[in-house]
C-alpha atoms as a PDB file:
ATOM      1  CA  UNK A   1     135.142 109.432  86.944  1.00  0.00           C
ATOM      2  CA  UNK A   2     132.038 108.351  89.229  1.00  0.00           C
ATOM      3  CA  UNK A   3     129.085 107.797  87.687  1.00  0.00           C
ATOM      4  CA  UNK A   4     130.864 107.777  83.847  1.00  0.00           C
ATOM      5  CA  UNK A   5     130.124 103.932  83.673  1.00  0.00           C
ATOM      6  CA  UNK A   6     126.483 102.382  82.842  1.00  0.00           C
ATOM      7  CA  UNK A   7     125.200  99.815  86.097  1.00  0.00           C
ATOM      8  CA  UNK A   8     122.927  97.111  86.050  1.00  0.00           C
ATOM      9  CA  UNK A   9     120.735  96.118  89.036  1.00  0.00           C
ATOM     10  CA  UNK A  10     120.144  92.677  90.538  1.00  0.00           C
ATOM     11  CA  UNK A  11     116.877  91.531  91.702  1.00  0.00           C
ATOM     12  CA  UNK A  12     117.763  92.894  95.428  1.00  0.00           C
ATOM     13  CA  UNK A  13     119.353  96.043  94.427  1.00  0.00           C
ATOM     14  CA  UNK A  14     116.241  97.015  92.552  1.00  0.00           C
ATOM     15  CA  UNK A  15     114.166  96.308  95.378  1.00  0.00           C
ATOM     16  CA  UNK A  16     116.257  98.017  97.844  1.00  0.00           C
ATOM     17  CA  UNK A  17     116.435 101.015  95.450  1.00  0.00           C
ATOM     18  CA  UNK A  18     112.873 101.079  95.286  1.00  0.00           C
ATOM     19  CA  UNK A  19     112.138 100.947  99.611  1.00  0.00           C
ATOM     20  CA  UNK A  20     114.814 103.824  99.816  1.00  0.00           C
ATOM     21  CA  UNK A  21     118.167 102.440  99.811  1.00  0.00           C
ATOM     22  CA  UNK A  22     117.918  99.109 102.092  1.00  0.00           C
ATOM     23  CA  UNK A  23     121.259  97.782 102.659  1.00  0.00           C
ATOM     24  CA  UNK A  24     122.824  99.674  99.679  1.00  0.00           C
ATOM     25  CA  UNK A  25     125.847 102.271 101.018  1.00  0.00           C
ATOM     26  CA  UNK A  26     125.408 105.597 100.263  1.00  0.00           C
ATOM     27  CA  UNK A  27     128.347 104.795  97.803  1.00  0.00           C
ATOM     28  CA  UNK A  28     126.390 102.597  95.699  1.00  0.00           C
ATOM     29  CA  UNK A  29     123.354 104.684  95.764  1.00  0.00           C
ATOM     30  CA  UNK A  30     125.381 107.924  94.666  1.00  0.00           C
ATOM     31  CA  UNK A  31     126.713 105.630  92.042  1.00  0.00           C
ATOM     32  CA  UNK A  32     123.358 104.109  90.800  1.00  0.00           C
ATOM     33  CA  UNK A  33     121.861 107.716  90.911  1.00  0.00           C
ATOM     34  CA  UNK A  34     124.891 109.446  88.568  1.00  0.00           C
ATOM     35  CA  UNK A  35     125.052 106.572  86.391  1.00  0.00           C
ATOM     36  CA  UNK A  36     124.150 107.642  82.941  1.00  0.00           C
ATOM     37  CA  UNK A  37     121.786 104.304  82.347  1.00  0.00           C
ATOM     38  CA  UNK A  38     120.947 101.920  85.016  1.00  0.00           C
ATOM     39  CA  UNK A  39     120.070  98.413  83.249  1.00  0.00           C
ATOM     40  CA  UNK A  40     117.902  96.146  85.160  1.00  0.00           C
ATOM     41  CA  UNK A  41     117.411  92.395  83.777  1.00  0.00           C
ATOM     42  CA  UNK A  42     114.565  91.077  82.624  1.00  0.00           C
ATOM     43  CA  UNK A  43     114.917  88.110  85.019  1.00  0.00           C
ATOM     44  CA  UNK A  44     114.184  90.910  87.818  1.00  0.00           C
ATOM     45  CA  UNK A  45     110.580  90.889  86.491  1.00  0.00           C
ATOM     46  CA  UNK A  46     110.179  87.026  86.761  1.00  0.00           C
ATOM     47  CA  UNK A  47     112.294  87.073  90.491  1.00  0.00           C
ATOM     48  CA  UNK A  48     109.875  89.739  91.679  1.00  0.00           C
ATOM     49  CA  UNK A  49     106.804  87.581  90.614  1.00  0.00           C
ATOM     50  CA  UNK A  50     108.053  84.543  92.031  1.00  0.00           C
ATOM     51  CA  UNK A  51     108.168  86.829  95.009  1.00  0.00           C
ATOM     52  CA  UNK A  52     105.240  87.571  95.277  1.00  0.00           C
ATOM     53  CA  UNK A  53     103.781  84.475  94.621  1.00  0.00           C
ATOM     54  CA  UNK A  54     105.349  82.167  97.188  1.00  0.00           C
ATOM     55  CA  UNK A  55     103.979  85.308  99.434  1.00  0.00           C
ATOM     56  CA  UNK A  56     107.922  86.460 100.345  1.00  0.00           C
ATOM     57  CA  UNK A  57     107.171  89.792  98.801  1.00  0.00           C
ATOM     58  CA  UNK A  58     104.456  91.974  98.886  1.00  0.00           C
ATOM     59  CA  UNK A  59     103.205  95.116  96.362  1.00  0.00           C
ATOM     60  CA  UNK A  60     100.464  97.291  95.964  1.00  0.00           C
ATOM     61  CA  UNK A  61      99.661  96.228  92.479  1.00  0.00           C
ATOM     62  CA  UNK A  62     100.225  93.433  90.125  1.00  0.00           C
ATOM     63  CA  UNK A  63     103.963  92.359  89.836  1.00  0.00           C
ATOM     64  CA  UNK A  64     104.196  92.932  85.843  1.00  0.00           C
ATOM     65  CA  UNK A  65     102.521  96.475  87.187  1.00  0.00           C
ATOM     66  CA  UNK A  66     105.550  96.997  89.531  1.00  0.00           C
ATOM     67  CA  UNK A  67     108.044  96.337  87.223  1.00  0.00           C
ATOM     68  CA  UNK A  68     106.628  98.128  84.303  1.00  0.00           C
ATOM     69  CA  UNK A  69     106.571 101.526  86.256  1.00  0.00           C
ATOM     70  CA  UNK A  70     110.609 101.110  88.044  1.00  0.00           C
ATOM     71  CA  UNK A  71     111.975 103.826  85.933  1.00  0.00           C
ATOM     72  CA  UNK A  72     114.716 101.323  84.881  1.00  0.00           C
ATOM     73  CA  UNK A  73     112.677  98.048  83.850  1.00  0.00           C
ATOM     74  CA  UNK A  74     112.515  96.809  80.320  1.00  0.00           C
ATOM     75  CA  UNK A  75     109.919  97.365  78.394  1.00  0.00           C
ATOM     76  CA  UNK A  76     107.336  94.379  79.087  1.00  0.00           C
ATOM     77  CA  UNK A  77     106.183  92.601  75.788  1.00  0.00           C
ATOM     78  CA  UNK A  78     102.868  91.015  76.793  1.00  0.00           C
ATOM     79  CA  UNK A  79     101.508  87.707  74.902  1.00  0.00           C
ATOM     80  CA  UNK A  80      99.410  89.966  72.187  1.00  0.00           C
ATOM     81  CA  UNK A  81     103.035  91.341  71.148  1.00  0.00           C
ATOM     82  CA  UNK A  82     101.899  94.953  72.810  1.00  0.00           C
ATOM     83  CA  UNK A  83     104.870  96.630  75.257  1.00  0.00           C
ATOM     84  CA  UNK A  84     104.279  98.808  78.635  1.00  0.00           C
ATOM     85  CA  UNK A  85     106.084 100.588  80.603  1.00  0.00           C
END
């Protein structure tokens, strides 16, 4: 049954997912959008900085901002032990 099976998103499929599809097929995006959780790792926050940093990627806020609000992202746990989403 499509969409009966949890998915977890790489660094590029959350960034494609989040400019409108990118080179995802409309397979994978149906698939990602019935899945009943979508996991993304916490390594996608860190990939996504180191994006930004070295100037390959470019956001409209803060990385840990970014990530934070992608429906899907982990909570972050900053260095005072508070989370955001």
């Amino acid at each position: 049954m499509a969409g009966a099976e949890p998915v977890i998103l790489d660094t590029c499929a959350l960034l494609w997912v989040a400019q409108g599809g990118g080179a995802l097929s409309e397979a994978a995006l149906q698939r990602i959008d019935t899945a009943p959780v979508v996991y993304v790792s916490a390594n996608s926050g860190f990939e996504v900085g180191i994006k930004v940093q070295k100037g390959k990627l470019h956001l409209p806020v803060p990385p840990a901002d970014w990530v934070a609000a992608c429906p899907w992202s982990p909570p972050i746990r900053s260095s005072s032990g508070m989370e955001s989403r």
